[in-house]
C-alpha atoms as a PDB file:
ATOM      1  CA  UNK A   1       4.027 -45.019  12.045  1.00  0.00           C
ATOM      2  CA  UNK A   2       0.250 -44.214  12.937  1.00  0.00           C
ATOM      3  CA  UNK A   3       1.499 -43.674  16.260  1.00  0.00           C
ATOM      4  CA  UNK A   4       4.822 -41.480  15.795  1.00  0.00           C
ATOM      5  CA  UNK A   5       4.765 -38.684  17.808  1.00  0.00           C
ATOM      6  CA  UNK A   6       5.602 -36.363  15.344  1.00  0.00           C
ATOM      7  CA  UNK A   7       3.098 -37.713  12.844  1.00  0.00           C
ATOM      8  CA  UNK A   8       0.361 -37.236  15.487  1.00  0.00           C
ATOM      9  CA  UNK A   9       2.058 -33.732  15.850  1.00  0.00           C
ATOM     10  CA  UNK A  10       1.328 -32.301  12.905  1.00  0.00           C
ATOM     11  CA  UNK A  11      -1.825 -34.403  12.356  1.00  0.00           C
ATOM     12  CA  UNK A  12      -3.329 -32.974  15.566  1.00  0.00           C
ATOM     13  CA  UNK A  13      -2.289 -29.480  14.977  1.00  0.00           C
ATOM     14  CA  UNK A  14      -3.527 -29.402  11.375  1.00  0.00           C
ATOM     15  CA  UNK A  15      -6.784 -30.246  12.274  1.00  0.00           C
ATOM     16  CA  UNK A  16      -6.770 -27.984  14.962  1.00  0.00           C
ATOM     17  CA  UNK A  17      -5.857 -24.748  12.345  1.00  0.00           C
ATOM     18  CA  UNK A  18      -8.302 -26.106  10.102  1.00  0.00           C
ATOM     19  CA  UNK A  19     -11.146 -26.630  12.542  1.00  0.00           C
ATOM     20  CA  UNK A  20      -9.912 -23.041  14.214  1.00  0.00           C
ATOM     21  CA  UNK A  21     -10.379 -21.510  10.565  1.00  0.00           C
ATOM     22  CA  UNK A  22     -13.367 -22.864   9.758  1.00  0.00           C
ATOM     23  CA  UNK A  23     -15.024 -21.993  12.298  1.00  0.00           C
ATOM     24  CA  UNK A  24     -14.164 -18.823  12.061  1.00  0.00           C
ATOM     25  CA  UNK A  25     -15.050 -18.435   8.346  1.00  0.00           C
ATOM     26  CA  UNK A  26     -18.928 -19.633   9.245  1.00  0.00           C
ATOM     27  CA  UNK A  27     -18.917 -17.144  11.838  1.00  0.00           C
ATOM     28  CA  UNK A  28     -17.402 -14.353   9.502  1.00  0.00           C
ATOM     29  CA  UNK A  29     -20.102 -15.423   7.159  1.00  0.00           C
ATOM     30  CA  UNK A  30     -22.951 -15.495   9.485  1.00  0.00           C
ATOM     31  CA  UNK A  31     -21.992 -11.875  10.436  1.00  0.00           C
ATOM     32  CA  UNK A  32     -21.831 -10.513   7.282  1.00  0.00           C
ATOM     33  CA  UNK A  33     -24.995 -12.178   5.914  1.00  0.00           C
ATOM     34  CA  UNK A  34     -27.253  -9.944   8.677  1.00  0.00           C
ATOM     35  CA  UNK A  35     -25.680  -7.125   6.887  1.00  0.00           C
ATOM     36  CA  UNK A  36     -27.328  -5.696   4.175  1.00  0.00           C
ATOM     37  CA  UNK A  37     -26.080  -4.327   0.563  1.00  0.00           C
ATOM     38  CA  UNK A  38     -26.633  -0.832   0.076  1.00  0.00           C
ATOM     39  CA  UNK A  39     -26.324  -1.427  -3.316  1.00  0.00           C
ATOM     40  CA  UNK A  40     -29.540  -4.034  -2.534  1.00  0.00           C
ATOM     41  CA  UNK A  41     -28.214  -6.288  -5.127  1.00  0.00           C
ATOM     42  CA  UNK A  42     -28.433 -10.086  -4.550  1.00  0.00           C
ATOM     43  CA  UNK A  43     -25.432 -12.505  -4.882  1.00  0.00           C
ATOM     44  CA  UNK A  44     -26.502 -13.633  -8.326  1.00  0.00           C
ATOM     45  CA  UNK A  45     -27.126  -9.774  -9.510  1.00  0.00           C
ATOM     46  CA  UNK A  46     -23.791  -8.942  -8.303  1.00  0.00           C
ATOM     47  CA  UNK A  47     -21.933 -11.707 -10.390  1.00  0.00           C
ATOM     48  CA  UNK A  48     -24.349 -11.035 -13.884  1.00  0.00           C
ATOM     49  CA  UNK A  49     -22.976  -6.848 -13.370  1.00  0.00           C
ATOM     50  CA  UNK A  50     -19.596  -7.931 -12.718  1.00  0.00           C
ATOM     51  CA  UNK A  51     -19.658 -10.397 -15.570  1.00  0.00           C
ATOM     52  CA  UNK A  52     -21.209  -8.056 -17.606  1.00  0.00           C
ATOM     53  CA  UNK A  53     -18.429  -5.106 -17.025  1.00  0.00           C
ATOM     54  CA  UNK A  54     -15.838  -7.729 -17.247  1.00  0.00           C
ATOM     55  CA  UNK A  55     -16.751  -7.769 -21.083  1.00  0.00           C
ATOM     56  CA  UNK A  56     -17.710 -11.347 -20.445  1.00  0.00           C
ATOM     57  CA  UNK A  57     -20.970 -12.795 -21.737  1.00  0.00           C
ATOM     58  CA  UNK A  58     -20.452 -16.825 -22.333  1.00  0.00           C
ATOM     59  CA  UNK A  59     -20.518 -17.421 -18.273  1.00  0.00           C
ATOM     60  CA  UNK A  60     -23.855 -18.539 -16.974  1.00  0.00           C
ATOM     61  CA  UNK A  61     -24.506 -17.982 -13.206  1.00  0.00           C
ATOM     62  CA  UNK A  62     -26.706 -20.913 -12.025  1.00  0.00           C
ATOM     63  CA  UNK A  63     -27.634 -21.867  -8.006  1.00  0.00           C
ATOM     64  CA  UNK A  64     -26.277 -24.925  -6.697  1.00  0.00           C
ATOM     65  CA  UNK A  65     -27.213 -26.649  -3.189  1.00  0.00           C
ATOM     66  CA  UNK A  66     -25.664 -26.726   0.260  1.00  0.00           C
ATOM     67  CA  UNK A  67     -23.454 -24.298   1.796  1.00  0.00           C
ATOM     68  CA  UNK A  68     -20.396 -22.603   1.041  1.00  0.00           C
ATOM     69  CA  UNK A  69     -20.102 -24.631  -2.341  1.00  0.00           C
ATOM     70  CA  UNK A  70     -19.528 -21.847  -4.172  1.00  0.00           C
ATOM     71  CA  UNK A  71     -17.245 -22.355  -7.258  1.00  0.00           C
ATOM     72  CA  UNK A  72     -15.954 -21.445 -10.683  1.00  0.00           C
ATOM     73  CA  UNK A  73     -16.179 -24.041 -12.924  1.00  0.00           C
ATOM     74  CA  UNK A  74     -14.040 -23.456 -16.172  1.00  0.00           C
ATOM     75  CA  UNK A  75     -15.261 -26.873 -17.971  1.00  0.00           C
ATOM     76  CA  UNK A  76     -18.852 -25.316 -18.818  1.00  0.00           C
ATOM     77  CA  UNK A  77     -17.848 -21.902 -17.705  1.00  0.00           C
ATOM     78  CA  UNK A  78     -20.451 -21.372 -15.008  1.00  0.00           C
ATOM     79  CA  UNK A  79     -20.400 -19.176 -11.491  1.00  0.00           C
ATOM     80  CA  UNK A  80     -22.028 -21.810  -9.463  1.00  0.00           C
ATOM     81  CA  UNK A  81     -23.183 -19.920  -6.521  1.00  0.00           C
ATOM     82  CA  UNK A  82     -25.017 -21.546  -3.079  1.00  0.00           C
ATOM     83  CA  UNK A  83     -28.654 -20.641  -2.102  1.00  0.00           C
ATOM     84  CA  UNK A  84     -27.255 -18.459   0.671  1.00  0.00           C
ATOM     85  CA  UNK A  85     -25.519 -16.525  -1.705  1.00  0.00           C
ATOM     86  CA  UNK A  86     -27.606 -16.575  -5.124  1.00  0.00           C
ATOM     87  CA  UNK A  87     -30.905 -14.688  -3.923  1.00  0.00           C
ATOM     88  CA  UNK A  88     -29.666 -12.877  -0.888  1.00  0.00           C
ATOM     89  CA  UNK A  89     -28.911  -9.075  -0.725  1.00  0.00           C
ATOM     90  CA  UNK A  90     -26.298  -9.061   2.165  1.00  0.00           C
ATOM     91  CA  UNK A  91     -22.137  -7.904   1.956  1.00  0.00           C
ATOM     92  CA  UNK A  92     -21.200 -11.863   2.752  1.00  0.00           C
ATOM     93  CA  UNK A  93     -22.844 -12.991  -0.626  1.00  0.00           C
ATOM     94  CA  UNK A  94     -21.973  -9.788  -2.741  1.00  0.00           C
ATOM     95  CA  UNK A  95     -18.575 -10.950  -1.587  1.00  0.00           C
ATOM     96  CA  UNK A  96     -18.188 -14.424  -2.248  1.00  0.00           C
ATOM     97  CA  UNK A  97     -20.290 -14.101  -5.906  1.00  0.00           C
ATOM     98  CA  UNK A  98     -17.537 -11.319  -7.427  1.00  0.00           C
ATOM     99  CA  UNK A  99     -14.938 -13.515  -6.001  1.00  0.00           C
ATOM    100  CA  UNK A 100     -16.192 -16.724  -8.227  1.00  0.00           C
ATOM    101  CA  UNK A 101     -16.379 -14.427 -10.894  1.00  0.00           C
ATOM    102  CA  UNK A 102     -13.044 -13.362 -10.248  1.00  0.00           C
ATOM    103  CA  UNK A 103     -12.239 -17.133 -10.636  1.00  0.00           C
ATOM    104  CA  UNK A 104     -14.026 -16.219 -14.388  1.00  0.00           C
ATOM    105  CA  UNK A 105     -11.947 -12.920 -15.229  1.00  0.00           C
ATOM    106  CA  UNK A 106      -9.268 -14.988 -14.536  1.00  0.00           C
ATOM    107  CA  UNK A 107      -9.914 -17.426 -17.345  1.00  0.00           C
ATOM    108  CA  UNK A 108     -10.970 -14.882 -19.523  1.00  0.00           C
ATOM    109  CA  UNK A 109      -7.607 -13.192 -19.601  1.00  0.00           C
ATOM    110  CA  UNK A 110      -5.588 -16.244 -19.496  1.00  0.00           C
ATOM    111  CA  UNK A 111      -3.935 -15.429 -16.194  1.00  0.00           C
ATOM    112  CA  UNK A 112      -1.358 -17.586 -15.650  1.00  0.00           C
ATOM    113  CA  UNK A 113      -1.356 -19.490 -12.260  1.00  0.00           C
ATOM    114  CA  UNK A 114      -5.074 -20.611 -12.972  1.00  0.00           C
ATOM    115  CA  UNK A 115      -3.753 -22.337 -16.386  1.00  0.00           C
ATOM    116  CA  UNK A 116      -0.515 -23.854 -14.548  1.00  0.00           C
ATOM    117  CA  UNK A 117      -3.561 -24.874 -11.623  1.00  0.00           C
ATOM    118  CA  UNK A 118      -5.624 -26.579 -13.979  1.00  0.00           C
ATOM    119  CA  UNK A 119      -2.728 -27.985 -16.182  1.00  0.00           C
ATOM    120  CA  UNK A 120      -1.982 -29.564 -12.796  1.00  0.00           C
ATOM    121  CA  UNK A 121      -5.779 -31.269 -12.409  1.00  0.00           C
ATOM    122  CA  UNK A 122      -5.275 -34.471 -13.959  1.00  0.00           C
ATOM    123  CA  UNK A 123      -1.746 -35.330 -12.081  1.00  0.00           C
ATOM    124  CA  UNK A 124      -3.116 -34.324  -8.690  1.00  0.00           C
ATOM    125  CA  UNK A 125      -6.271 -36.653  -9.431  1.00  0.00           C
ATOM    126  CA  UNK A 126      -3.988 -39.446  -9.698  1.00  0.00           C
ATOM    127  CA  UNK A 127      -1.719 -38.667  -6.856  1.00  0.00           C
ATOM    128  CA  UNK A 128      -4.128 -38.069  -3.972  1.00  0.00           C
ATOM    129  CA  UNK A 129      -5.194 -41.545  -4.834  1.00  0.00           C
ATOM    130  CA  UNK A 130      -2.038 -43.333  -4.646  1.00  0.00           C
ATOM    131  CA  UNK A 131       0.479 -40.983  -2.757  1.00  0.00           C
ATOM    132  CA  UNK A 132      -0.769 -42.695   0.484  1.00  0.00           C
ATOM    133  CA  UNK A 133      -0.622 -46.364  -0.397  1.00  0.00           C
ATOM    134  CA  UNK A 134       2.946 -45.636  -2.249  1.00  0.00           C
ATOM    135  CA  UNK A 135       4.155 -44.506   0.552  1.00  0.00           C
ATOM    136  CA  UNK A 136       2.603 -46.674   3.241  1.00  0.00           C
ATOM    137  CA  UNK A 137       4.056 -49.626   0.773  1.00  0.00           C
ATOM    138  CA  UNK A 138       7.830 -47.937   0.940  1.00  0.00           C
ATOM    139  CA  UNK A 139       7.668 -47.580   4.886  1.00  0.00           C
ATOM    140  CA  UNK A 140       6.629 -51.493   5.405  1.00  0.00           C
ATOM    141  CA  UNK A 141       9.240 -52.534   2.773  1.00  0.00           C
ATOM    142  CA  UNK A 142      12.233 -50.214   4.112  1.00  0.00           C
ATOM    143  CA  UNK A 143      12.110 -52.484   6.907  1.00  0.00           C
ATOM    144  CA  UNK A 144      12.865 -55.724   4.812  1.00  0.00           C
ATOM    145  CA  UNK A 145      14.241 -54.796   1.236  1.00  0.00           C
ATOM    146  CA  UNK A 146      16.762 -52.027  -0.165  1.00  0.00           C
ATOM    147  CA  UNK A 147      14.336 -50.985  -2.824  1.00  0.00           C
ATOM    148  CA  UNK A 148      12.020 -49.468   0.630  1.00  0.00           C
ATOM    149  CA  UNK A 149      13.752 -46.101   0.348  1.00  0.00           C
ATOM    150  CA  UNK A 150      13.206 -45.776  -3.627  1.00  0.00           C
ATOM    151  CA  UNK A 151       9.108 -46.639  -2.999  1.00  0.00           C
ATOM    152  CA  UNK A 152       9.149 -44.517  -0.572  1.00  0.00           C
ATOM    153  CA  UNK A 153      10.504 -41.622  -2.593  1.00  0.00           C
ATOM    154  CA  UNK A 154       8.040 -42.529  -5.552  1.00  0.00           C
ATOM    155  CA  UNK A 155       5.223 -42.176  -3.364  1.00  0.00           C
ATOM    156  CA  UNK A 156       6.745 -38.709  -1.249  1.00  0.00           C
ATOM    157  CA  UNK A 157       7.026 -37.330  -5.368  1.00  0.00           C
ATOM    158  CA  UNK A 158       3.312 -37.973  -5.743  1.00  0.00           C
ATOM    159  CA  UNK A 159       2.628 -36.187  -2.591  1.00  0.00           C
ATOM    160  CA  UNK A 160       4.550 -33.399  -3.709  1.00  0.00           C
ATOM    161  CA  UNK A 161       2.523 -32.692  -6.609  1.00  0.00           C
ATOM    162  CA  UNK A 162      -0.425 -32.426  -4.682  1.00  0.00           C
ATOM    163  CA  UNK A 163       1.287 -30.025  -2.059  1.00  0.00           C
ATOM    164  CA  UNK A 164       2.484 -27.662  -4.794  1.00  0.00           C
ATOM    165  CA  UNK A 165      -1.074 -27.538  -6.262  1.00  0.00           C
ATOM    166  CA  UNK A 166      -1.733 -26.321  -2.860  1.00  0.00           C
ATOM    167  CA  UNK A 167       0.587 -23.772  -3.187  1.00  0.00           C
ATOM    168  CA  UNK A 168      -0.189 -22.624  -6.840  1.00  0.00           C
ATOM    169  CA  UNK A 169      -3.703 -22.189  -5.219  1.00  0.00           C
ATOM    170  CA  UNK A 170      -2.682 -19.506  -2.885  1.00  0.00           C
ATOM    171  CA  UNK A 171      -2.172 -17.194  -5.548  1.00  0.00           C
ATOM    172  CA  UNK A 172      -5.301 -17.958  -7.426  1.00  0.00           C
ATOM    173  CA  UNK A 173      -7.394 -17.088  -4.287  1.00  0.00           C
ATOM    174  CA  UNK A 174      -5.358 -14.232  -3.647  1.00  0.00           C
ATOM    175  CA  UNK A 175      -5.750 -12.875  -6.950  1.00  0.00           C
ATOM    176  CA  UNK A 176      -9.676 -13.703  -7.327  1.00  0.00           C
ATOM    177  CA  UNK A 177     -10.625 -11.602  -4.101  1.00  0.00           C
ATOM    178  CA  UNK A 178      -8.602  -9.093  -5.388  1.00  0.00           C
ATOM    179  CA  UNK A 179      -9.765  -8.563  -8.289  1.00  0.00           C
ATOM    180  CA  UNK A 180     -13.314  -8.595  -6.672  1.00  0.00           C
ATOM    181  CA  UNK A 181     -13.004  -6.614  -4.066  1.00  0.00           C
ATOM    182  CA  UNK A 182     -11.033  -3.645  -7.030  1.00  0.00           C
ATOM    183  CA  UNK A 183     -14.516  -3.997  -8.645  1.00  0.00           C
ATOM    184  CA  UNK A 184     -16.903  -3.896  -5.765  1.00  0.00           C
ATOM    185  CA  UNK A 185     -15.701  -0.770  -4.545  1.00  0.00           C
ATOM    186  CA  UNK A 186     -15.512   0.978  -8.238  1.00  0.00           C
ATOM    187  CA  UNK A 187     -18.743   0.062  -9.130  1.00  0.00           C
ATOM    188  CA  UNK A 188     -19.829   0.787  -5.510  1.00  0.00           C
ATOM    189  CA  UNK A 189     -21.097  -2.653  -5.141  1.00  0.00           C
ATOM    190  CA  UNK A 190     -20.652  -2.608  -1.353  1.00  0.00           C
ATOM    191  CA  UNK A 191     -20.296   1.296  -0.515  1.00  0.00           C
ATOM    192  CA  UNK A 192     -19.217   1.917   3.615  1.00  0.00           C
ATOM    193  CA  UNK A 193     -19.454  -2.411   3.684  1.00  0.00           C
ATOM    194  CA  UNK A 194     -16.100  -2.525   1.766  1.00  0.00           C
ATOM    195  CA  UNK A 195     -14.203  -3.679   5.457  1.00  0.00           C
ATOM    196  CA  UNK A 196     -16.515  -6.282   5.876  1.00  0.00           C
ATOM    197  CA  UNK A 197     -16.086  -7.843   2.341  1.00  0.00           C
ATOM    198  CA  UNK A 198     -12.605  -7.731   2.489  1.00  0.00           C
ATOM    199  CA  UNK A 199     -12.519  -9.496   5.902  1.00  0.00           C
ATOM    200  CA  UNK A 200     -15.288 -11.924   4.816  1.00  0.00           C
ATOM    201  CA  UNK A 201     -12.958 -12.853   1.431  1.00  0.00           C
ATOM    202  CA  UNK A 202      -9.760 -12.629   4.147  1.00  0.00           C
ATOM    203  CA  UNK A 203     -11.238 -15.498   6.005  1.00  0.00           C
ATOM    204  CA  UNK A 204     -12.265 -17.709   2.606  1.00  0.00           C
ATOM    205  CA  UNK A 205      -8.598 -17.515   2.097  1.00  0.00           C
ATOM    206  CA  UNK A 206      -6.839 -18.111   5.260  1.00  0.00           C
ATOM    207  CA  UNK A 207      -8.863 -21.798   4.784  1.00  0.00           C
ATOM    208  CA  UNK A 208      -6.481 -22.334   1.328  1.00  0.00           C
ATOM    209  CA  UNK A 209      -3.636 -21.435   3.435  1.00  0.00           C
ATOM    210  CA  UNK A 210      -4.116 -23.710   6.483  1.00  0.00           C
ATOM    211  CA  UNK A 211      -4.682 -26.407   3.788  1.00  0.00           C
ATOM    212  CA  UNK A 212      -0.805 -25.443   2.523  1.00  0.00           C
ATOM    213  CA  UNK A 213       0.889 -25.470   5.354  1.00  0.00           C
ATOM    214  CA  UNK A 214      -0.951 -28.886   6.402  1.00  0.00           C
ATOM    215  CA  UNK A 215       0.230 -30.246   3.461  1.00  0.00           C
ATOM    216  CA  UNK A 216       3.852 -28.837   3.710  1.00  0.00           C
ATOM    217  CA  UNK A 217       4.365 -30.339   7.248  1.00  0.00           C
ATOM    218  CA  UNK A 218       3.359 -33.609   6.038  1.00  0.00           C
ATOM    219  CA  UNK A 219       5.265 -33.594   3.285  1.00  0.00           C
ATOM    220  CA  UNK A 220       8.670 -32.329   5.423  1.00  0.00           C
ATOM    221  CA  UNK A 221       7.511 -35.158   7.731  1.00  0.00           C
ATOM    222  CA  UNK A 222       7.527 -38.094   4.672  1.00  0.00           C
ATOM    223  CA  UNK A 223      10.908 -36.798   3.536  1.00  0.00           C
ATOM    224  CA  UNK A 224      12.558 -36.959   7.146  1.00  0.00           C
ATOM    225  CA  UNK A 225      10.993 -40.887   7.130  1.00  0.00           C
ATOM    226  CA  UNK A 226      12.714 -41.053   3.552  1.00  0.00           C
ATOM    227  CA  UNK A 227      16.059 -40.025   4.851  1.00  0.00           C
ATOM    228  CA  UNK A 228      16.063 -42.448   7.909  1.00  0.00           C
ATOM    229  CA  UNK A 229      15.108 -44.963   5.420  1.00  0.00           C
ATOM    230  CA  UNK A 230      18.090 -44.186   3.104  1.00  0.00           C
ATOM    231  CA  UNK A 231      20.370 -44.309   5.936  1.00  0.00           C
ATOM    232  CA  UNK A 232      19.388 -47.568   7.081  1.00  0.00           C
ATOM    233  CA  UNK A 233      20.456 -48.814   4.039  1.00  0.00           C
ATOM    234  CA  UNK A 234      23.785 -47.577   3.886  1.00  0.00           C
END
C-alpha cells in the first residue's frame, strides 16, 4: 500500500501545497512585520482594546514561546499570543492578535461552528490515534478474512471524523479574521495597512484549507481501497 501510486499521489502533492503555503505564510509574515502600525499599538495592546470593546473582560492575554503559536484557548480563556506578536508594533502582529481574539468573540457569543468544533475535540483525539492502525489492520486482513472490508470501514469512519473537523474549521478561521479585520478598520487599528492585514490573515487561512483538502483526498483514497475490498469479497 505504502507504495501505491495513487497513495504516493496525493501524499506527494499534499506536502507539496502544504510546504508551498507555508512558505508563503512566513514570507507574508516577514513582510508585514517590517511594516509598522500607525496606530503604534503592539500585538498584545491590540488584543486588550479589542477585548475590551468586545464587552469582554474574563480573557487574559499572556505571551507564549516560539513562532506562529498563536492561539485561543477556551479552557482558561486566554489569547496566547507569540513573542513576535505580543510586544511588536507592526500590521503582521496587529493582525494575527485581533484574529485570536476573534477566536474569543466567538466564544463569547456562543457562535455556533466553534461549539460544534470543540464538541468534536474529544472524538477527534481518539481517532487520529487509531484511524491509522484500524485501517492499516482492515487492509492486511481484507487479504485473508471477510471481516477485512468491515475493519476497514471502522477505521475509514474514524478518519472521517477527523476530516470533517477539518472542515468545521474552515469556517471558524473564516469567521475569526473576519470579525478582526470588521474591527481593525472601525477602530482604525491598522488605517492605509488594512490590505496588508487582510492578506497576512488570507495566508493564515489558506494553511487550514490545504490541511482540508489533504485530508479529503486521503479520505476519497481509503474509501476507493474500501470498495475494492468489498468487491473482493463478493
Amino acid at each position: 500500500m505504502m507504495f501505491d501510486p495513487i497513495f504516493m499521489a496525493i501524499t506527494g502533492l499534499s506536502m507539496l501545497m502544504s510546504w508551498a503555503v507555508g512558505k508563503r505564510l512566513q514570507s507574508k509574515f516577514a513582510e508585514y512585520s517590517a511594516v509598522p502600525l500607525p496606530s503604534g499599538l503592539s500585538g498584545a495592546e491590540v488584543a486588550e482594546k479589542m477585548l475590551a470593546d468586545s464587552g469582554i473582560t474574563d480573557v487574559k492575554v499572556i505571551s507564549v514561546g516560539g513562532q506562529l503559536t498563536d492561539h485561543y484557548n477556551p479552557t482558561n480563556k486566554t489569547v496566547n499570543l507569540s513573542e513576535v506578536v505580543y510586544g511588536q508594533r507592526n500590521v503582521a502582529a496587529a493582525a494575527v492578535a485581533a484574529h485570536e481574539v476573534g477566536h474569543a468573540v466567538q466564544h463569547a457569543t456562543a457562535y455556533r461552528w466553534l461549539g460544534f468544533r470543540s464538541k468534536m475535540v474529544p472524538m477527534v483525539n481518539i481517532s487520529t490515534k487509531m484511524s491509522q492502525y484500524v485501517i492499516m489492520a482492515g487492509l492486511m486482513m481484507a487479504a485473508a478474512s471477510s471481516m477485512g472490508a468491515t475493519v476497514l470501514l471502522v477505521g475509514i469512519c474514524l478518519f472521517a471524523t477527523s476530516t470533517l473537523f477539518s472542515l468545521v474549521t474552515l469556517p471558524v478561521e473564516f469567521d475569526a479574521s473576519k470579525r478582526a479585520l470588521a474591527w481593525l478598520q472601525t477602530a482604525n487599528i491598522t488605517g492605509n495597512t488594512q490590505p496588508q492585514a487582510k492578506d497576512a490573515l488570507k495566508w493564515a487561512a489558506m494553511t487550514y484549507v490545504v490541511a482540508a483538502l489533504a485530508s479529503i483526498g486521503q479520505l476519497l483514497y481509503w474509501v476507493m481501497r474500501y470498495m475494492a475490498a468489498s468487491n473482493r469479497e463478493r
